[in-house]
Protein backbone atom coordinates (compact mmCIF):
# COMPACT_ATOMS: atom_id res chain seq x y z
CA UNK A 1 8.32 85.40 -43.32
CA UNK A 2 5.77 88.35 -44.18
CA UNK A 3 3.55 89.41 -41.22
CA UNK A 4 0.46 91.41 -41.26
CA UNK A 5 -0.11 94.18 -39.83
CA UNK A 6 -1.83 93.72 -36.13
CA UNK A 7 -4.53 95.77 -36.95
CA UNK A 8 -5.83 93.21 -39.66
CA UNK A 9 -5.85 90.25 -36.87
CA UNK A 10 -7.72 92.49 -34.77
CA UNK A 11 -10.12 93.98 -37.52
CA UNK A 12 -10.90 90.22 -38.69
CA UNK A 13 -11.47 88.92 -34.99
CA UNK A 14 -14.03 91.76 -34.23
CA UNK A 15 -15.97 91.15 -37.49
CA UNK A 16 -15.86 87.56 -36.54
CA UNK A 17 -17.30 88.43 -33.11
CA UNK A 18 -19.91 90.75 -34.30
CA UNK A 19 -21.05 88.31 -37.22
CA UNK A 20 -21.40 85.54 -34.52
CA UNK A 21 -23.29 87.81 -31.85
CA UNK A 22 -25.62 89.09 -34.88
CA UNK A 23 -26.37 85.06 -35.21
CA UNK A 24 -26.60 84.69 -31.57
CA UNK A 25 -28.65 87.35 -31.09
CA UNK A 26 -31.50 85.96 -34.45
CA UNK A 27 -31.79 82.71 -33.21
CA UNK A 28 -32.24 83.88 -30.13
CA UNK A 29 -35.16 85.57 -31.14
CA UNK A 30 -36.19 82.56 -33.35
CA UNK A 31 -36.30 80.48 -30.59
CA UNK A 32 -38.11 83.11 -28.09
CA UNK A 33 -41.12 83.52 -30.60
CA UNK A 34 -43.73 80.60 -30.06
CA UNK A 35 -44.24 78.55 -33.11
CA UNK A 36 -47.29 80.43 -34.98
CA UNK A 37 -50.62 78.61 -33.89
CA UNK A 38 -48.68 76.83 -31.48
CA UNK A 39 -48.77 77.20 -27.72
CA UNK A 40 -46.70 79.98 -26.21
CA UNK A 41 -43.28 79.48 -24.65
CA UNK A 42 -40.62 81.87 -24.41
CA UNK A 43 -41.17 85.67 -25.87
CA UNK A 44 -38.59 88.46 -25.74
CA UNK A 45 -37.07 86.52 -23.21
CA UNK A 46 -39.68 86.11 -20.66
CA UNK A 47 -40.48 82.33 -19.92
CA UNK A 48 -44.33 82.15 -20.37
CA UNK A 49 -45.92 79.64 -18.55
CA UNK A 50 -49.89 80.32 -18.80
CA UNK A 51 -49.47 81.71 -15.16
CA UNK A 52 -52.27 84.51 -14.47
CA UNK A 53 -51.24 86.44 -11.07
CA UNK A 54 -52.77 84.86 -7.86
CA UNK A 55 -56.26 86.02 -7.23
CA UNK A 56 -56.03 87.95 -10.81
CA UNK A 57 -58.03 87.37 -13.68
CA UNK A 58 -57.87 88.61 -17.13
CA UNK A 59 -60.03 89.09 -20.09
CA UNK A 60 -60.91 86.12 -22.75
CA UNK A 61 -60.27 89.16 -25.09
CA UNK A 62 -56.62 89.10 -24.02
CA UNK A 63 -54.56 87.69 -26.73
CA UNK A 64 -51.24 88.53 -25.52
CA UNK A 65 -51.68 86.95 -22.88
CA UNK A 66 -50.25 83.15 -22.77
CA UNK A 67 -53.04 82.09 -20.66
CA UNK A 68 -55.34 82.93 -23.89
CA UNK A 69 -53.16 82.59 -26.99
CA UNK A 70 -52.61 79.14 -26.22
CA UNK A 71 -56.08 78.06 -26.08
CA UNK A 72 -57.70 75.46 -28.87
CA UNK A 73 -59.37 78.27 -31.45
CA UNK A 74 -62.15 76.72 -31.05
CA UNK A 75 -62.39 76.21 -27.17
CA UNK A 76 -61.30 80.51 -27.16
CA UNK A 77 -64.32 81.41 -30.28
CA UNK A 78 -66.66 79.61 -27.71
CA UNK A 79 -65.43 81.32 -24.70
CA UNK A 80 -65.44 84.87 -26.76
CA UNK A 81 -69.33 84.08 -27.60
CA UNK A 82 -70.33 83.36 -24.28
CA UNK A 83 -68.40 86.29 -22.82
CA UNK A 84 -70.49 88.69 -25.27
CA UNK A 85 -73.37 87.00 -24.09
CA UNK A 86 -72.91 86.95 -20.68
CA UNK A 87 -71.87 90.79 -20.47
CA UNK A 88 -75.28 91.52 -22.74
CA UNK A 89 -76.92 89.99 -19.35
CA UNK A 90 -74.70 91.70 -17.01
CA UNK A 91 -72.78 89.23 -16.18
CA UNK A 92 -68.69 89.72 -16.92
CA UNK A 93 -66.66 86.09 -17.59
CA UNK A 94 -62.88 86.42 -16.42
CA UNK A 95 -60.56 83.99 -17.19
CA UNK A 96 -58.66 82.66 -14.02
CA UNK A 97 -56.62 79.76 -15.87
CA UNK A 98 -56.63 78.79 -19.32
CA UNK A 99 -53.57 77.53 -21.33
CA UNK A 100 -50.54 76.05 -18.89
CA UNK A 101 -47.37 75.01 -19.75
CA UNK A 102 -45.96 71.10 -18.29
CA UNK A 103 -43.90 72.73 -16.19
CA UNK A 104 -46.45 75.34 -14.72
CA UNK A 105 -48.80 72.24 -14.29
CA UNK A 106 -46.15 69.78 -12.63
CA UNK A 107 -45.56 73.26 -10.05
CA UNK A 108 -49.32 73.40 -9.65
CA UNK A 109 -49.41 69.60 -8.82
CA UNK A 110 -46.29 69.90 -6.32
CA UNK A 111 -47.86 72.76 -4.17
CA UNK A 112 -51.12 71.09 -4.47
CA UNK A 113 -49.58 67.50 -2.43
CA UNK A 114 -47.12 70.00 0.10
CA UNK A 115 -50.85 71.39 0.97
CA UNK A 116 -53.13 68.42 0.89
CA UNK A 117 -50.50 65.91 1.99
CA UNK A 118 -50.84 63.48 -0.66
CA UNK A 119 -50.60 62.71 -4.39
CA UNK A 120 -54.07 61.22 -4.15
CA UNK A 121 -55.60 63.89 -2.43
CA UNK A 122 -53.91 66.73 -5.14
CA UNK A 123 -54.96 64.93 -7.83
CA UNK A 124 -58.66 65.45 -6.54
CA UNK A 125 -57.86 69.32 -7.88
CA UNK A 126 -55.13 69.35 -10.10
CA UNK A 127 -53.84 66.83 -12.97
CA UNK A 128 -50.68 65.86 -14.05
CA UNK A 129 -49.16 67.32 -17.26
CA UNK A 130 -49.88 64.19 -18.86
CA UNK A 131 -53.88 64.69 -18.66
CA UNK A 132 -54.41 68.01 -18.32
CA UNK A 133 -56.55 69.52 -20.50
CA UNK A 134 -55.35 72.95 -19.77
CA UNK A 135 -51.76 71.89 -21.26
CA UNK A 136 -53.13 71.22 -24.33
CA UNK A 137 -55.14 74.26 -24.42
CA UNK A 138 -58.59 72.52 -24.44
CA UNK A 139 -59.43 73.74 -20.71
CA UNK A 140 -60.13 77.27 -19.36
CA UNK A 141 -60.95 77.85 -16.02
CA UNK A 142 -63.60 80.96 -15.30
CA UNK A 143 -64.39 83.32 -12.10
CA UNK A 144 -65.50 84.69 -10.71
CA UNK A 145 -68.46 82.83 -9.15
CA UNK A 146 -71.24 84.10 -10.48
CA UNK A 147 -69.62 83.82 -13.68
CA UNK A 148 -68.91 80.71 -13.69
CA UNK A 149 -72.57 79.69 -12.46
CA UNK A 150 -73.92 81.49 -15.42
CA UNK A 151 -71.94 79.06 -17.69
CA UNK A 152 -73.09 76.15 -15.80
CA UNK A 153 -76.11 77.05 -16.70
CA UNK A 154 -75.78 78.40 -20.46
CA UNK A 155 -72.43 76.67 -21.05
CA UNK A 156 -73.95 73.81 -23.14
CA UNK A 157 -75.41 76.79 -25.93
CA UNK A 158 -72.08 77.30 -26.81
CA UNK A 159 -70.64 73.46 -26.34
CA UNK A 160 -68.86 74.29 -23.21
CA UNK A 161 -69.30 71.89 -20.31
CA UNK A 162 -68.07 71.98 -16.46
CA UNK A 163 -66.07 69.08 -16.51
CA UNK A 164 -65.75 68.14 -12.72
CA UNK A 165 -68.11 68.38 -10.36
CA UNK A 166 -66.26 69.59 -7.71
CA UNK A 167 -64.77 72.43 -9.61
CA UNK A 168 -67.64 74.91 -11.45
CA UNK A 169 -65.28 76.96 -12.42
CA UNK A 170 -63.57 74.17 -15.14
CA UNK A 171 -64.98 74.41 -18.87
CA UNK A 172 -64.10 72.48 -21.34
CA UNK A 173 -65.98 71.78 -25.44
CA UNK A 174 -67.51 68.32 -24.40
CA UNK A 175 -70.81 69.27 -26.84
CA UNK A 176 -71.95 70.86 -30.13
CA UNK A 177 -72.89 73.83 -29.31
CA UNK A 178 -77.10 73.40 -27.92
CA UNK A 179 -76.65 70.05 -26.88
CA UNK A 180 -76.53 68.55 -24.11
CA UNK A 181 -73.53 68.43 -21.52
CA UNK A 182 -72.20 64.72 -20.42
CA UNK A 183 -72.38 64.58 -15.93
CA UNK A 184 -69.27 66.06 -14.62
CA UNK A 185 -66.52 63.65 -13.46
CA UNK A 186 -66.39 63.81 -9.80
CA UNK A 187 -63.12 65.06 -9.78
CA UNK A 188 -59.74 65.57 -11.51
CA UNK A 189 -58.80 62.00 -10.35
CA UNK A 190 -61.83 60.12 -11.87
């Protein structure tokens, strides 16, 4: 019986191991790359969930962000337009929420009944993955107040609507742009 020479065995079983963590590592970095046009996910190995900081607010100009890149293009072009418009009158629009992952929602909805004390009463503020608009990218929330009263009031020259009536700060595309918004939903719930 001819043997080889250990150095083969070993030679073979590295190249095998470095042709397999070369695969690893590409789809790896297939998967981390959201699908283009798609909604965000997980990039360069950071999970990204739509979260913006708590009390933080970034720019509808901000397409890195997954907050922003995740947004319907046309729901984000009407945002942009209104943002011009507001600065022009002094007025700067900041985006507190826009896209969310399900799972970010679902986290908003469970701290939302630990601090209201029921699923009824969260659901007042915050909607399940299943009907949230901002999972689908079709919601953006704006701040800060003044900001979002000056699209309350010009929101409907662009097609943007507040949605609920106990949030002002909720905009969704509920009109062509110059027409006329529908009466906010009460709340979340409704």
């Amino acid at each position: 019986m001819a043997c080889r020479p250990v150095h083969d065995h070993v030679h073979r079983r590295r190249t095998v191991t470095a042709v397999l963590g070369a695969l690893v590592v590409a789809l790896s970095a297939c998967a981390s790359d959201p699908v283009p046009g798609g909604p965000p996910g997980n990039r360069g190995g950071v999970v990204e969930d739509g979260s913006i900081p708590e009390h933080g607010t970034i720019s509808p100009f901000d397409s890195e962000h997954a907050a922003i890149r995740g947004l319907d293009p046309d729901l984000l072009a009407a945002v942009r337009e209104a943002a011009r418009d507001a600065r022009a009158a002094g007025v700067e629009l900041r985006v507190t929420s826009g896209w969310r992952s399900r799972e970010y929602q679902q986290r908003l909805l469970d701290e939302a009944v630990a601090v209201h004390g029921s699923l009824a009463e969260a659901r007042r503020l915050v909607s399940t993955p299943e009907k949230s608009a901002h999972v689908t990218g079709k919601a953006i929330d704006i701040g800060p107040t003044d900001a979002a009263d000056w699209l309350v009031r010009h929101g409907a020259d662009y097609g943007l609507c507040q949605t609920y009536a106990n949030e002002m700060w909720h905009f969704e595309l509920s009109t062509e742009p110059g027409g006329e918004c529908p009466v906010p939903l009460s709340d979340a719930a409704g």
